[in-house]
C-alpha atoms as a PDB file:
ATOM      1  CA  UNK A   1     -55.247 -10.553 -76.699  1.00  0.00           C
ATOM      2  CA  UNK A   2     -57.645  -8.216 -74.479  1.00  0.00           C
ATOM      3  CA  UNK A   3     -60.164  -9.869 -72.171  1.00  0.00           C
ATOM      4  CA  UNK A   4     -63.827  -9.126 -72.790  1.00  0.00           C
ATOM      5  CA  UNK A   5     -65.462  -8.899 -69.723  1.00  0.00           C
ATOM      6  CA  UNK A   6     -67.947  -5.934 -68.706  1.00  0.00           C
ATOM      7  CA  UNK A   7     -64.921  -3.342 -68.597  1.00  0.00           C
ATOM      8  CA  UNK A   8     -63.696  -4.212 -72.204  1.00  0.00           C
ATOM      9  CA  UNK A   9     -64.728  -4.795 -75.189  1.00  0.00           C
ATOM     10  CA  UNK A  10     -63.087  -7.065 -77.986  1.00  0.00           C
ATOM     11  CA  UNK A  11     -63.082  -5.476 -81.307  1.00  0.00           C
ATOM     12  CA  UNK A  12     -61.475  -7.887 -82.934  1.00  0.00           C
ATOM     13  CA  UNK A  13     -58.727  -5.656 -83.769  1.00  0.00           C
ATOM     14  CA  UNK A  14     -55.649  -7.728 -82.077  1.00  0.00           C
ATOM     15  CA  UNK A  15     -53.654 -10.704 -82.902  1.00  0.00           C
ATOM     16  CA  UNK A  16     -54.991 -13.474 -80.523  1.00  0.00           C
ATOM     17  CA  UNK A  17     -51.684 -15.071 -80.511  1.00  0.00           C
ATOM     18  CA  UNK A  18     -50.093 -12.289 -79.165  1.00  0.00           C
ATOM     19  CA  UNK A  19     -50.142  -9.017 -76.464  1.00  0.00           C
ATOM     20  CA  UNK A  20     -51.048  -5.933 -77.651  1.00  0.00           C
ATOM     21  CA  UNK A  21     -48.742  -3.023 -77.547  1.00  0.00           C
ATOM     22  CA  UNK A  22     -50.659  -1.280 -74.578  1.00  0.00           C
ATOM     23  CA  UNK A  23     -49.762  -4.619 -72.528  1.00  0.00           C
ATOM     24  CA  UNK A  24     -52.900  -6.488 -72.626  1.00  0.00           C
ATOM     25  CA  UNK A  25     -53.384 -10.279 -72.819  1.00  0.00           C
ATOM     26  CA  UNK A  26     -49.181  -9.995 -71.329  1.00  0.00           C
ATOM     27  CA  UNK A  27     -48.597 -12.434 -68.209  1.00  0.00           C
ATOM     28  CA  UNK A  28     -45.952 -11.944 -65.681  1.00  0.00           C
ATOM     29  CA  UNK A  29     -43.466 -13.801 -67.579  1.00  0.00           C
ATOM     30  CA  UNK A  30     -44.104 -11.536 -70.743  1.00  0.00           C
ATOM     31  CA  UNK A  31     -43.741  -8.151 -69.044  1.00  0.00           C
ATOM     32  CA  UNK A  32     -40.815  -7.520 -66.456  1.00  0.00           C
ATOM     33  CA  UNK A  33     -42.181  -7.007 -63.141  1.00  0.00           C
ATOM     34  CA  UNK A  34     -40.568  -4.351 -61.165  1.00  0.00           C
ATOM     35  CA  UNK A  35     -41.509  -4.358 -56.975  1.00  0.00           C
ATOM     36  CA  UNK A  36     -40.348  -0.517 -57.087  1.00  0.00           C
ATOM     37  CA  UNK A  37     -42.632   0.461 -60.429  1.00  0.00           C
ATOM     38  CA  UNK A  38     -45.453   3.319 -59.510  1.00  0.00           C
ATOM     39  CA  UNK A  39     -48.785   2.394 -60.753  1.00  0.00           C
ATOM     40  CA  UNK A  40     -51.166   5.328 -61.037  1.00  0.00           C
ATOM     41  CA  UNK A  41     -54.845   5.161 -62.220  1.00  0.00           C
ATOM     42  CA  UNK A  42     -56.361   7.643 -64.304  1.00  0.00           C
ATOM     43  CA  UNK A  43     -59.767   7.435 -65.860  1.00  0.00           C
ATOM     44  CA  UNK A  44     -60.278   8.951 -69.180  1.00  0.00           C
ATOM     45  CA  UNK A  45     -63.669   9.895 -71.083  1.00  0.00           C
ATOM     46  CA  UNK A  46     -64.094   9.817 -75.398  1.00  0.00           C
ATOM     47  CA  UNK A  47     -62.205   6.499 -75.879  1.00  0.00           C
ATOM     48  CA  UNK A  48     -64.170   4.594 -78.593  1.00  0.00           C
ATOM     49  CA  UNK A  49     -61.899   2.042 -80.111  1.00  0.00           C
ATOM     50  CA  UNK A  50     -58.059   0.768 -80.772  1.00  0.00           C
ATOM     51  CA  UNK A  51     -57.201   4.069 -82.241  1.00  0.00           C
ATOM     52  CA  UNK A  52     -58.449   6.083 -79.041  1.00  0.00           C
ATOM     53  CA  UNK A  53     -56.097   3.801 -77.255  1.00  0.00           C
ATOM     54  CA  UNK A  54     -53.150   4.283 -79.366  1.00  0.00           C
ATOM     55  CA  UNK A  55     -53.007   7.894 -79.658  1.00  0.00           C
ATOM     56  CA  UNK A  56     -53.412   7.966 -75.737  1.00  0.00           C
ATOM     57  CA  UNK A  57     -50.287   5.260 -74.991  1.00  0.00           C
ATOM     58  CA  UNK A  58     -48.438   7.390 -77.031  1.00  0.00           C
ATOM     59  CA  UNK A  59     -48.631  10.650 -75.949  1.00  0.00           C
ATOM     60  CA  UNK A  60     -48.242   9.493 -72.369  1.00  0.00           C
ATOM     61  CA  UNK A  61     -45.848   6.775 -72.969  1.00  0.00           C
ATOM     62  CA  UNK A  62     -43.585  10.005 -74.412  1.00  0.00           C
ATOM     63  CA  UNK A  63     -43.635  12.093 -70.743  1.00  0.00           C
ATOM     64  CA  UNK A  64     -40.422  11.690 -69.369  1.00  0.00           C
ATOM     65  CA  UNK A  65     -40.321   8.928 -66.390  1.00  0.00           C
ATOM     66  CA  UNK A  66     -43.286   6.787 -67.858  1.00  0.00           C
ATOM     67  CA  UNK A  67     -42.343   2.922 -68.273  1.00  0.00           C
ATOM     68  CA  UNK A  68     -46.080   2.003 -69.656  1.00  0.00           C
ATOM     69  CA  UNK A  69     -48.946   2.348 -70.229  1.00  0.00           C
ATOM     70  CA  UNK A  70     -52.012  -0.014 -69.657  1.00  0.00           C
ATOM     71  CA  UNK A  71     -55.222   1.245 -70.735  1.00  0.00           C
ATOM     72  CA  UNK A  72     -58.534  -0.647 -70.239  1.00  0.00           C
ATOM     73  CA  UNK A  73     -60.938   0.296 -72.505  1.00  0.00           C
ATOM     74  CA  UNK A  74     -65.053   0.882 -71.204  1.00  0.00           C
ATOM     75  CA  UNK A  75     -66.509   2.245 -74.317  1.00  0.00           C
ATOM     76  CA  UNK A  76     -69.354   4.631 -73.303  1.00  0.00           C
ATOM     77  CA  UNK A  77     -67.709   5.507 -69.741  1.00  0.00           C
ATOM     78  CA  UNK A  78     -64.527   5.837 -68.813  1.00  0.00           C
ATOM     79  CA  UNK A  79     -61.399   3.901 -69.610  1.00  0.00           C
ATOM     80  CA  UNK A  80     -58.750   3.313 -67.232  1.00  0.00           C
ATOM     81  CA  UNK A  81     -55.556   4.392 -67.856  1.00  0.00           C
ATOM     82  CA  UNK A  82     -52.756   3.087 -65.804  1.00  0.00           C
ATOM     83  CA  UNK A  83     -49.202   4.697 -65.639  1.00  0.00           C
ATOM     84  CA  UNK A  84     -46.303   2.763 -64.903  1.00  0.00           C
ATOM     85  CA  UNK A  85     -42.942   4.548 -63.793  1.00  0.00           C
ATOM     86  CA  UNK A  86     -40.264   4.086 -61.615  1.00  0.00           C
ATOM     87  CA  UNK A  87     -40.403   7.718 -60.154  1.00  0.00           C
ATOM     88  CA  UNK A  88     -43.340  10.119 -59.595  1.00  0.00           C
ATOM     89  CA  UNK A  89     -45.426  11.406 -62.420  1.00  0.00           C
ATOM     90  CA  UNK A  90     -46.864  14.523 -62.596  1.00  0.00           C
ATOM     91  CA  UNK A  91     -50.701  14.147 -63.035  1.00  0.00           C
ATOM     92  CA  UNK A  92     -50.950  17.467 -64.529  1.00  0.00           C
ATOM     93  CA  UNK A  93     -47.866  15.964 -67.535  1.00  0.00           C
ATOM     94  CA  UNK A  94     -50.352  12.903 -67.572  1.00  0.00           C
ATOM     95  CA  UNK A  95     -53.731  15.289 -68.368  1.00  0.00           C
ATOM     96  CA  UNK A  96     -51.548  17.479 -70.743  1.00  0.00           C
ATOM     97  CA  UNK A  97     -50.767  14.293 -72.696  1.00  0.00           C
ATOM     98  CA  UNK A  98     -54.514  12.865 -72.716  1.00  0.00           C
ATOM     99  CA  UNK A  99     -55.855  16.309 -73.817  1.00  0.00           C
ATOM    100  CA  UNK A 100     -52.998  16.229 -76.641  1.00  0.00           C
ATOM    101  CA  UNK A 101     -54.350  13.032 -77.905  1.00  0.00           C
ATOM    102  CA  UNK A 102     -57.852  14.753 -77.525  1.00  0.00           C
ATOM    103  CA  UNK A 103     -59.493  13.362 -74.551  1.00  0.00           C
ATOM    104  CA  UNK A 104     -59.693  14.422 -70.949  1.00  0.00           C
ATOM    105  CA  UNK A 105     -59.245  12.782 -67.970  1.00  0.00           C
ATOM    106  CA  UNK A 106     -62.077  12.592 -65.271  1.00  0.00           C
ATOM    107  CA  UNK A 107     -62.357  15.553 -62.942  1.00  0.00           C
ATOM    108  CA  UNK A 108     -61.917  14.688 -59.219  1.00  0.00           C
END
């Protein structure tokens, strides 16, 4: 189940009784929780609903080194996406996979 707060929105899309794929509504005890795993933030722009998400976990989750993928969703702004791996990303791997899926990430 995803939190609605002023960051997300609940479409109504998800099983309440259960995490969605992308991690959210998962406690501690539901995900493992690695002390070496790299978190990296990257905010995306175009993400409208579940779909956006999916296409997005997807095409990142499938870049070599990735563990997950945790993506809040701010329709209208920018959604963060968070990349879990246990070695170093490349952010120019993780911007090749959002513009795949047909979004871009934030310029710096």
């Amino acid at each position: 189940m995803c939190t609605t707060d002023s960051l997300h929105n609940d479409l109504g899309l998800t099983d309440k009784n259960h995490a969605c794929a992308c991690g959210h509504g998962a406690t501690t005890t539901d995900l493992a929780v690695d002390s070496a795993a790299i978190h990296e933030d990257y905010l995306v722009t175009g993400m409208t609903c579940s779909h956006c998400v999916s296409s997005v976990t997807e095409e990142v989750s499938a870049i070599d080194g990735v563990d997950a993928v945790n993506i809040s969703l701010n329709v209208g702004g920018a959604s963060r996406v968070t990349v879990v791996s246990t070695t170093p990303v490349s952010p120019d791997a993780v911007r090749a996979a959002v513009t795949e899926a047909g979004y871009a990430l934030v310029a710096d």
